[in-house]
Protein backbone atom coordinates (compact mmCIF):
# COMPACT_ATOMS: atom_id res chain seq x y z
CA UNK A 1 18.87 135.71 50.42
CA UNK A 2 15.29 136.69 50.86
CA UNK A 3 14.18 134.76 47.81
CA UNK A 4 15.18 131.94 50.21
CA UNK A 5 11.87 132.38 52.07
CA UNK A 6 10.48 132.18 48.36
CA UNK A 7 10.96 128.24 47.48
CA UNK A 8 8.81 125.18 46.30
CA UNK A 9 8.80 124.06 49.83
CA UNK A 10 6.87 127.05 51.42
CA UNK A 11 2.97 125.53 52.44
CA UNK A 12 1.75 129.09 51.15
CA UNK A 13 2.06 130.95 48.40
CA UNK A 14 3.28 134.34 49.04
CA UNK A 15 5.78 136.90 47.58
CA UNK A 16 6.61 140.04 47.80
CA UNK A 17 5.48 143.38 45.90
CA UNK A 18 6.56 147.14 45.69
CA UNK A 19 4.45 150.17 46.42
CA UNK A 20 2.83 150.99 42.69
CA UNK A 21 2.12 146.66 42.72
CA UNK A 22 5.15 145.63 41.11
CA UNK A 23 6.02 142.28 41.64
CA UNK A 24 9.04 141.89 42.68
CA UNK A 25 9.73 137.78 44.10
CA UNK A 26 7.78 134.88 45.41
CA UNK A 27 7.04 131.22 45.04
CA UNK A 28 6.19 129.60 41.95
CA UNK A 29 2.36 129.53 43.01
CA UNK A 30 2.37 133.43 43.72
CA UNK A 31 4.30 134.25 40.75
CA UNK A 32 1.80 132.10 38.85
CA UNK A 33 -1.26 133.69 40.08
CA UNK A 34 -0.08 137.43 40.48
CA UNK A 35 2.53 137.59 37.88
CA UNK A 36 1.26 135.70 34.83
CA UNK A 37 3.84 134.41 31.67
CA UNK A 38 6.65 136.32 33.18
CA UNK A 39 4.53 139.69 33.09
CA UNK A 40 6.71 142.50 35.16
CA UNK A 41 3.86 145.07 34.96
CA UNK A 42 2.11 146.73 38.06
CA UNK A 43 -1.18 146.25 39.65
CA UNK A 44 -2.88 149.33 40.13
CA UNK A 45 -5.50 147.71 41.42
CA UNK A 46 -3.68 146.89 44.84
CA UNK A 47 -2.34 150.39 45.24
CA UNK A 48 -4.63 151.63 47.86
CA UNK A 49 -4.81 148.06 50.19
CA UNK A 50 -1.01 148.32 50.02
CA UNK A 51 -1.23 151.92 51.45
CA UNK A 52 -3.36 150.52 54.21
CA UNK A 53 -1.14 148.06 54.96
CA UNK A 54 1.70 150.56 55.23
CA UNK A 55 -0.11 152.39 57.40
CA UNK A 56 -1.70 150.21 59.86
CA UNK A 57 1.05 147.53 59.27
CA UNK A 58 -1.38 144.49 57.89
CA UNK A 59 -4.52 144.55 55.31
CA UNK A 60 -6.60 141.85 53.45
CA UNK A 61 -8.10 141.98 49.72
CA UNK A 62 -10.24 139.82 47.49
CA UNK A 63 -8.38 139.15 44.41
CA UNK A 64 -10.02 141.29 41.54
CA UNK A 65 -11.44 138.45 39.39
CA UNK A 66 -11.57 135.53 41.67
CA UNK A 67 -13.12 136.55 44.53
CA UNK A 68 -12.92 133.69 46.26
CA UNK A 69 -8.82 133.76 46.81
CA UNK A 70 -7.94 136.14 49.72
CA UNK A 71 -4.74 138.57 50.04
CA UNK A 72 -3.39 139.39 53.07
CA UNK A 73 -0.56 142.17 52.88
CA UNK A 74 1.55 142.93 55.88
CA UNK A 75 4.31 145.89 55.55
CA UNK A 76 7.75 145.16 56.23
CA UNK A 77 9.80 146.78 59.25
CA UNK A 78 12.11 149.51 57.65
CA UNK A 79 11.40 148.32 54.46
CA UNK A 80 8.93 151.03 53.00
CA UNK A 81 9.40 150.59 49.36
CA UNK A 82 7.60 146.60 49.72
CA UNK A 83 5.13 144.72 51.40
CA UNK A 84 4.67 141.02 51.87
CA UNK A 85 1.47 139.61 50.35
CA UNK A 86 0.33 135.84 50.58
CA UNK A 87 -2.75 134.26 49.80
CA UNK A 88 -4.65 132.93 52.58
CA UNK A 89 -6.33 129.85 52.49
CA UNK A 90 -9.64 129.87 53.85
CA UNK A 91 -9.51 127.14 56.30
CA UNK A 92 -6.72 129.27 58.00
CA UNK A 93 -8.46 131.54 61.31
CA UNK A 94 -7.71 135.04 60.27
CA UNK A 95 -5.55 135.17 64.04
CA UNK A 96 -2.94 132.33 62.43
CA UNK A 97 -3.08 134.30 59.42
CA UNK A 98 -2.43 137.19 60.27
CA UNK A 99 0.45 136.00 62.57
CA UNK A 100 2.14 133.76 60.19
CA UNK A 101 2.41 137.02 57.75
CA UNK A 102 3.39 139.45 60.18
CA UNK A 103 6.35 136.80 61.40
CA UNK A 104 7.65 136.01 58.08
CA UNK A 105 7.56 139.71 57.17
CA UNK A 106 9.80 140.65 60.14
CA UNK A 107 11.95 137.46 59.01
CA UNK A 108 12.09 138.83 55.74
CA UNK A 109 12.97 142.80 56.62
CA UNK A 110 15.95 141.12 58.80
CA UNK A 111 17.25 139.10 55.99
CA UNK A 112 17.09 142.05 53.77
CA UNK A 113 18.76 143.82 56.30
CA UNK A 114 21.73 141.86 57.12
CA UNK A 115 21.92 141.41 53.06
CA UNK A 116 22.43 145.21 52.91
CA UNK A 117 24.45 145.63 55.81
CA UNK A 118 26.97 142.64 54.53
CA UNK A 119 27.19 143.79 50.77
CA UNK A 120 28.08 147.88 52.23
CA UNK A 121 31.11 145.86 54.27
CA UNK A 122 31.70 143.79 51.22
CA UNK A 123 32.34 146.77 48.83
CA UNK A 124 34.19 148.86 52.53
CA UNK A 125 35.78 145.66 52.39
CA UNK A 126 36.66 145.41 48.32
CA UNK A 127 37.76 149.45 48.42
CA UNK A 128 40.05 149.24 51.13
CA UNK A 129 41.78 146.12 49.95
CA UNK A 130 42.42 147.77 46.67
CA UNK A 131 43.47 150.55 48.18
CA UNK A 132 46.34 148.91 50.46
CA UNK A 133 50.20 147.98 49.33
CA UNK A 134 49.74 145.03 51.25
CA UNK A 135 48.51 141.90 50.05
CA UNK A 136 45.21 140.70 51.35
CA UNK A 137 43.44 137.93 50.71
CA UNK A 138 40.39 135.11 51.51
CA UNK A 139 41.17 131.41 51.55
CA UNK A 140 38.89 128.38 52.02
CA UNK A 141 39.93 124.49 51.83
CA UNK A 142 43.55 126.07 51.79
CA UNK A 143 42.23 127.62 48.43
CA UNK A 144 43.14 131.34 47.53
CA UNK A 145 39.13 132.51 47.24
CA UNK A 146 39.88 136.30 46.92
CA UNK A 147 43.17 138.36 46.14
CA UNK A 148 43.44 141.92 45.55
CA UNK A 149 45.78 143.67 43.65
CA UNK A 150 48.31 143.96 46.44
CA UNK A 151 48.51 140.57 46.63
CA UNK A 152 49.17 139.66 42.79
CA UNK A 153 52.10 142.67 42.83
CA UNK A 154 53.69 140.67 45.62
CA UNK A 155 53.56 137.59 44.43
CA UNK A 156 54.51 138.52 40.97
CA UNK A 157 50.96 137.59 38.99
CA UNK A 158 49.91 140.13 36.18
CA UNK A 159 46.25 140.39 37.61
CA UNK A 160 44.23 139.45 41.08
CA UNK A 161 42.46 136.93 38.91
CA UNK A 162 44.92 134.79 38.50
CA UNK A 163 45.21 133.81 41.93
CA UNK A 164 41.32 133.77 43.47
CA UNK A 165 39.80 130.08 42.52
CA UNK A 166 43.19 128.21 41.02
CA UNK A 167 45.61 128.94 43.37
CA UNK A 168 46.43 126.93 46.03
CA UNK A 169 47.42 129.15 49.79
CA UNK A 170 50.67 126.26 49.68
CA UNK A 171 51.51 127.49 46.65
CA UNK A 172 52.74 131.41 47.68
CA UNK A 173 54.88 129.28 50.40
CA UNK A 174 58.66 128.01 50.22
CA UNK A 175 58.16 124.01 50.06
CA UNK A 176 60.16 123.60 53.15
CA UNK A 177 58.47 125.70 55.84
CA UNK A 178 54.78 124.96 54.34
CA UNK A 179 54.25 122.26 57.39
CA UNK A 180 55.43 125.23 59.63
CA UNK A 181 52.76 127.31 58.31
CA UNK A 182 49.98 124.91 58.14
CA UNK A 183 50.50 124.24 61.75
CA UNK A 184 50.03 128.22 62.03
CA UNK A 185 46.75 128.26 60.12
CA UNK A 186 45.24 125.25 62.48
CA UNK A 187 46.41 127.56 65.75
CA UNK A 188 44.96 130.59 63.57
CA UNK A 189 41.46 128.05 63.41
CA UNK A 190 41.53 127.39 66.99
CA UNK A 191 42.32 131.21 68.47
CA UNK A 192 40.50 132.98 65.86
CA UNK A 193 43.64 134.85 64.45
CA UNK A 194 47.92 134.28 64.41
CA UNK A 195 50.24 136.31 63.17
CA UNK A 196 53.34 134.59 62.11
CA UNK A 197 56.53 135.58 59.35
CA UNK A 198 57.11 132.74 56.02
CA UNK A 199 59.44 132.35 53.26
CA UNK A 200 56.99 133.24 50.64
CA UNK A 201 57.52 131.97 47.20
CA UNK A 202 56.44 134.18 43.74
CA UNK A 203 55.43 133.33 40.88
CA UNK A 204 57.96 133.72 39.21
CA UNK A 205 59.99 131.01 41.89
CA UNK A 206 61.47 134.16 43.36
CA UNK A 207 61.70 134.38 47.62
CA UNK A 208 60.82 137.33 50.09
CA UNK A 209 60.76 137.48 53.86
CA UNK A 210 56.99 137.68 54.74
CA UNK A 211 54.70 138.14 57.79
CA UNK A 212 51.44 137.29 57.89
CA UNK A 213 48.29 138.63 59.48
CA UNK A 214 45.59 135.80 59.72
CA UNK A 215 41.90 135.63 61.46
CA UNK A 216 39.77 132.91 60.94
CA UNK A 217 36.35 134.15 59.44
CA UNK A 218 32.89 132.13 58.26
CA UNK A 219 32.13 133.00 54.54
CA UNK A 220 29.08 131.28 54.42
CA UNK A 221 28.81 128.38 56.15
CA UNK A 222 32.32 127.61 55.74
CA UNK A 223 35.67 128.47 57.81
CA UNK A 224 38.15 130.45 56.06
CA UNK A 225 41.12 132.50 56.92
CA UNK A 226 40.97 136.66 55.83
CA UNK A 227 45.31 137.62 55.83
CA UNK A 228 46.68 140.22 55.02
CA UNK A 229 50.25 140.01 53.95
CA UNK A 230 53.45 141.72 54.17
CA UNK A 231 56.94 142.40 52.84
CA UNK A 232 59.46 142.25 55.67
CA UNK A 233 62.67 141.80 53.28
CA UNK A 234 63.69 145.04 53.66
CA UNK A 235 62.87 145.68 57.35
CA UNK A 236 64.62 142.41 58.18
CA UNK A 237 67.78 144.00 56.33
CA UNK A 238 67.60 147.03 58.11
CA UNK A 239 67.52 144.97 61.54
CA UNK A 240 70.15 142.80 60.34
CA UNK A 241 72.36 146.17 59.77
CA UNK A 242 71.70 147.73 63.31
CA UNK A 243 72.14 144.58 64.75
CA UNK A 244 75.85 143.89 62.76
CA UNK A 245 76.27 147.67 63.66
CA UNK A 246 75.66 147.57 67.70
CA UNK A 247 77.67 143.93 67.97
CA UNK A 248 80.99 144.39 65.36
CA UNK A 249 84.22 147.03 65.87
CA UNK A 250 83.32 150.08 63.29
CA UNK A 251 87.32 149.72 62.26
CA UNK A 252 87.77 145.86 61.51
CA UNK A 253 84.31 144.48 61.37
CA UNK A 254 85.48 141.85 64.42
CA UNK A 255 83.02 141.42 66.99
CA UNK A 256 82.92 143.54 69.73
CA UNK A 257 83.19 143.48 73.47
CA UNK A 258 79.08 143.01 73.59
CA UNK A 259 79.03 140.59 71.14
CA UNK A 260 82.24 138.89 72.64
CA UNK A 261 80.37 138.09 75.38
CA UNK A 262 77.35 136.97 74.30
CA UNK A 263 79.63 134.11 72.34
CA UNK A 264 81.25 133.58 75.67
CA UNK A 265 78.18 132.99 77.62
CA UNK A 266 77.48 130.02 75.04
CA UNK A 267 80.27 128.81 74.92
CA UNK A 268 80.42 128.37 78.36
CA UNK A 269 77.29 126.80 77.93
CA UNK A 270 78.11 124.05 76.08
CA UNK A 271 81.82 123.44 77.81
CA UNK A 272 79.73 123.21 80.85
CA UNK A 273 77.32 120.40 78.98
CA UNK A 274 80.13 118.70 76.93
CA UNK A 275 82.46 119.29 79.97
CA UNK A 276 85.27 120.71 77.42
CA UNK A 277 88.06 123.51 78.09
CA UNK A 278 88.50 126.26 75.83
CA UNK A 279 90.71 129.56 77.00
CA UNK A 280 89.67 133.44 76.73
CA UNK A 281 92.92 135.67 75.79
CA UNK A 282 93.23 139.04 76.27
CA UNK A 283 95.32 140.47 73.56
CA UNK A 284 97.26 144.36 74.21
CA UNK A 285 99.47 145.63 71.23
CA UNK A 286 102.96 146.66 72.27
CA UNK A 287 104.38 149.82 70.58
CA UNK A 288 101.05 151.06 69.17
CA UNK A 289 100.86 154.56 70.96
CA UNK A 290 103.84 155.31 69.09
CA UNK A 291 102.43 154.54 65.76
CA UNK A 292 99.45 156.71 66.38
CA UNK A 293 102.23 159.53 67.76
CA UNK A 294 104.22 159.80 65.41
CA UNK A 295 101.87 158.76 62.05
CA UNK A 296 98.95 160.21 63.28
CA UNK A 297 95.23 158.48 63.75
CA UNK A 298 94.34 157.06 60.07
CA UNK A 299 97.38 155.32 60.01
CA UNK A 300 97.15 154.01 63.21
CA UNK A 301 94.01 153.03 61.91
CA UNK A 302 95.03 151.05 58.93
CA UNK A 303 98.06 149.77 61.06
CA UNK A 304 95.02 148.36 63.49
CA UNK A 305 92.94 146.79 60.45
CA UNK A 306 96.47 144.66 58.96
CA UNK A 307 97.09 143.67 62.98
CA UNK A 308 93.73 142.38 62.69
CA UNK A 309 93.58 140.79 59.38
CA UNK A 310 97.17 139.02 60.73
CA UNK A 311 95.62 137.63 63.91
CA UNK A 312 92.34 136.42 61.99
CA UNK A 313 94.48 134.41 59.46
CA UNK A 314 96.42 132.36 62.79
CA UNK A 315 93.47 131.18 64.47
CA UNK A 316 91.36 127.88 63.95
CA UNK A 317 87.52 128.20 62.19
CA UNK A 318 86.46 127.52 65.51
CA UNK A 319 88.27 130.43 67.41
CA UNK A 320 85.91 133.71 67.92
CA UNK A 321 88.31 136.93 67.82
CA UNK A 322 86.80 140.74 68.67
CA UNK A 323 87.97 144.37 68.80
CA UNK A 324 87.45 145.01 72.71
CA UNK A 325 89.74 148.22 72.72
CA UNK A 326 91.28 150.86 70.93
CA UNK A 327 94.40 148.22 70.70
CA UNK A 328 93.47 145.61 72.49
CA UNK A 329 91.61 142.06 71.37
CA UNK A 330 90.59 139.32 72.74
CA UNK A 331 90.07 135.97 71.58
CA UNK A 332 87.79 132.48 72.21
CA UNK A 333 89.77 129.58 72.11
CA UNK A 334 87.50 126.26 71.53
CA UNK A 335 87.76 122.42 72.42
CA UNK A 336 90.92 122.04 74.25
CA UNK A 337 92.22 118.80 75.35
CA UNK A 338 94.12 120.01 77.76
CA UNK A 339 95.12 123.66 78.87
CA UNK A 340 98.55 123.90 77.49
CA UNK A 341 96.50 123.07 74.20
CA UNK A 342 96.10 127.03 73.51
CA UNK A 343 100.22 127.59 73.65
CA UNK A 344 100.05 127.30 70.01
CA UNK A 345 97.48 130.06 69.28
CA UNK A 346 98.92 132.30 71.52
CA UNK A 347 102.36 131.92 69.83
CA UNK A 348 100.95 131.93 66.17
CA UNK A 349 99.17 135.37 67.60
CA UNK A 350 102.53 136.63 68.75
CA UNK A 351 104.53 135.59 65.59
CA UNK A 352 101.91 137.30 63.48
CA UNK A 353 103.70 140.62 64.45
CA UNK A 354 106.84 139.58 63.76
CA UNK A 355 107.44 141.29 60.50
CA UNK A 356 107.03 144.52 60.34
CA UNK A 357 103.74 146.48 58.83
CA UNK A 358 104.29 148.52 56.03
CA UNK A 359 102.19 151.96 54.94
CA UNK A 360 102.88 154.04 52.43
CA UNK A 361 106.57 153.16 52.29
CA UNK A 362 107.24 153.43 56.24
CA UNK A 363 107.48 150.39 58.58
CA UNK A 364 106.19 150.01 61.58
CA UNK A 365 106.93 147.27 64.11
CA UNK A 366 104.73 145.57 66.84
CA UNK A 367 104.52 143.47 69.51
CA UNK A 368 101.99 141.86 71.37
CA UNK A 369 101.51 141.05 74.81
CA UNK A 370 98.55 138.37 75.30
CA UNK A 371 96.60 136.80 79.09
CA UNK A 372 95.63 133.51 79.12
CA UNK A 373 92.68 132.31 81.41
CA UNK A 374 91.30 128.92 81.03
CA UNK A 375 87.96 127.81 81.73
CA UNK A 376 87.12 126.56 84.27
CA UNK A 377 90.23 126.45 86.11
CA UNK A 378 90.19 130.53 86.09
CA UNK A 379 86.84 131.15 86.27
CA UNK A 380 83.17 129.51 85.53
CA UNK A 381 81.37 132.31 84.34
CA UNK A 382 82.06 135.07 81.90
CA UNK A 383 82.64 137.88 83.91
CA UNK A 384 85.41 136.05 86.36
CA UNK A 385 87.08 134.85 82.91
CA UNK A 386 87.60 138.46 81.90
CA UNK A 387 88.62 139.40 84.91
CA UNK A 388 91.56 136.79 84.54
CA UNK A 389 91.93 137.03 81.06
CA UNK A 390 92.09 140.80 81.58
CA UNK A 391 94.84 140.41 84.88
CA UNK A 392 97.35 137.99 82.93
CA UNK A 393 97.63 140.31 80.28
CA UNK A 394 98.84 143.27 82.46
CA UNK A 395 101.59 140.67 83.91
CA UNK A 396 102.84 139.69 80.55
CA UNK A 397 102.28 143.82 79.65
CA UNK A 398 104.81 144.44 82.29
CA UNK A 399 107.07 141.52 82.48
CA UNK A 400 106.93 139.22 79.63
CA UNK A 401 106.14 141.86 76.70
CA UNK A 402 105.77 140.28 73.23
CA UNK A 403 104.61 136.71 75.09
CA UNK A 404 101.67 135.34 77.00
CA UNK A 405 101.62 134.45 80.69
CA UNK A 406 98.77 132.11 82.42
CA UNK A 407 96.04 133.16 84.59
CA UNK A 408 97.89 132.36 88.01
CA UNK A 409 100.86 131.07 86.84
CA UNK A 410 103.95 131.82 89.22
C-alpha cells in the first residue's frame, strides 16, 4: 500500500531507500534520478547521511554530481531498516520541508504498519481456516471470494478453487429457501452478524441441514460477509430421536401422555377458532391383568402392541391415539358435527377386541371399557377434559364393561 504514497500525482519526488542505499520504491521522478535504467544497486555514497538521519530522525545532502538538487532524508517511526528521502525544491523554506517529510514519513511507517499487521491476520486467518472441519468462507456481491478446504469437502467440490471467484453464495442454497436466506444476509448487513440454519445444496445436487455463522466485514472498500458453516444433519437427527423418544410409548410407538396433550392443547385451539366439537376418550383394557398373570410380562407385552395395532386400524386419519398407561389409551376424536358423532369410534374401538388375540398358539380375550368427554360441553381446557374423560371411564369400568358411557350421562 505504501507505494500508494509513490504515484504520478505526488508534487515531489520522493521514495524510499534502505540502510546500505538500496532503493527500494518511489515516484517515477525519484526512481529516475536515484535509480537510473532500472539499476537495483546501492549508494554508498548516502550511507553515512542516512545514519544521521536515523539518529537524529531528519538530515539533508547535496546530490553527489549535481549539486544543485537537495536530499532531505527523514527516518521512519519503527521502521529502522528505511528512510524516506525526497528532493527538495529550493523555493521550498527548509521549515515546510522539513515538515512535509517528517509527516509523510509517519504516514508511510503507519501504512507499512497496518500492511504488516493485516497480512500476519491474513495468514492467522488462512491457517486456522485450513485447519477447521467447518466450512468458512468470504463473499462479496453475493460472490463466493474465498473458500477453504472445509468448505469444498462440504459442498462436495474436489478443491477450494473451484468455488472462490465462479461461484455464486445462491448457488450452495436449496432454490426454495434462497429468498429466506437473502433476507438473512441483509439483517446480517444491518447488525453486523446473524446466525441462521439453510437447506444447503452440494455440488453434486445433494441436500444437508446447515447453520450458518455470518458477520458482515469490509475487504477493501467493499462490504462482504466472513461465514463459517456447519453440518447440523446429524445433530438435527439426534434431536429428532430424543424428541420421538421423550413424546412416543417405548412399547407401541403411540404418542404418549406428554405428547397427548400437547395435541390436545391445539386442538382445542382451533375447535375454539373454528368453533368445532371433537371428544377425548379414555380407553382401559378389560381382562389384561390376567394376561400378564398368567403369560407373564413379554406376552402381555406383545398382547399390548396387537391391542394397539387393532385400535389404530378403527380410527379416522384425523383421530390422534396414545399409550397413556400400562393398559390404558386414550384417543382425540376430530370435527364432530354433533356429539353423538363419536358413537361410531367408540364402538369400532370396542369391536376391535372382539376376536380373540392369538400368541404362540394360546388365545387370549379382551375387552375394553372406554369414557367419553366432549368438548366443550365437558370441559374447555385440557386438563378438565381429562378429568372427564378419565371419570367416564371408571363408570363404564364398573358398570358398563366392554362399552363406553358419556361424561355426565345419567
Amino acid at each position: 500500500m505504501s507505494s500508494n504514497f509513490f504515484d504520478e500525482s505526488l508534487p515531489l519526488a520522493c521514495g524510499l531507500m534502505a540502510t546500505d542505499g538500496r532503493v527500494l520504491e518511489g515516484s517515477p521522478a525519484f526512481l529516475a534520478l536515484l535509480k537510473p535504467e532500472g539499476e537495483d544497486k546501492a549508494a554508498p555514497w548516502l550511507a553515512d547521511t542516512i545514519k544521521q538521519a536515523m539518529t537524529e530522525a531528519y538530515g539533508e545532502i547535496r546530490l553527489p554530481g549535481n549539486e544543485e538538487i537537495k536530499l532531505a532524508l527523514s527516518a521512519l517511526p519503527d521502521q529502522p531498516e528505511m528512510v524516506l528521502v525526497m528532493v527538495a525544491p529550493d523555493t521550498c523554506p527548509p521549515e515546510l520541508c522539513r515538515a512535509y517529510i517528517t509527516t509523510l514519513a509517519r504516514a508511510i511507517a503507519q501504512c507499512r504498519l497496518a500492511e504488516a499487521a493485516q497480512a500476519e491476520a491474513q495468514a492467522h486467518f488462512n491457517a486456522l481456516s485450513e485447519q477447521s472441519q467447518a466450512g468458512v468462507y468470504i463473499s462479496e456481491d453475493n460472490l463466493i471470494c474465498f473458500a477453504n478446504r472445509g468448505l469444498a469437502r462440504l459442498f462436495r467440490f474436489q478443491r477450494p478453487e473451484e468455488l472462490a471467484g465462479l461461484v455464486s453464495a445462491d448457488d450452495l442454497v436449496a432454490p426454495e429457501e434462497q429468498p429466506v436466506v437473502s433476507e438473512q444476509r441483509h439483517l446480517a448487513a444491518q447488525a453486523g452478524a446473524a446466525q441462521y440454519s439453510f437447506t444447503a445444496l452440494r455440488h453434486d445436487g445433494s441436500r444437508f441441514s446447515a447453520k450458518v455463522q455470518e458477520r458482515a466485514i469490509l475487504r477493501g472498500n467493499h462490504r462482504a460477509f466472513l461465514g463459517v458453516v456447519t453440518d447440523v444433519s446429524e445433530h438435527q437427527q439426534i434431536e429428532a430421536e430424543l424428541e420421538r423418544r421423550a413424546s412416543c410409548d417405548a412399547l407401541t410407538g403411540l404418542p404418549n401422555r406428554t405428547l397427548l396433550f400437547d395435541r390436545l392443547h391445539r386442538v382445542i385451539a382451533h375447535a375454539r377458532r373454528s368453533d368445532e366439537l371433537f371428544a377425548l376418550l379414555f380407553l382401559d383394557l378389560d381382562g389384561f391383568k390376567e394376561v400378564n398373570e398368567r403369560a407373564g410380562q413379554d406376552i402381555g407385552d406383545n398382547v399390548l402392541r396387537i391391542a394397539a395395532e387393532r385400535f389404530a386400524t378403527t380410527l379416522r386419519s384425523s383421530d390422534t391415539l396414545a399409550r397413556i398407561g400400562s393398559d390404558q389409551f386414550a384417543v382425540i376424536a376430530e370435527s364432530l358435527l354433533f356429539g353423538d358423532d363419536v358413537e361410531p369410534v367408540a364402538q369400532k374401538l370396542c369391536e376391535a377386541l372382539a376376536a380373540p388375540i392369538t400368541i404362540a398358539g394360546e388365545a387370549f380375550r379382551l375387552g375394553v371399557s372406554i369414557g367419553i368427554a366432549l368438548f366443550p360441553a365437558s370441559g374447555d381446557n385440557a386438563d378438565a377434559l381429562y378429568r372427564a374423560a378419565d371419570a367416564a371411564k371408571q363408570i363404564a369400568k364398573e358398570t358398563r364393561r366392554g362399552s363406553y358411557v358419556f361424561f355426565g350421562a345419567k
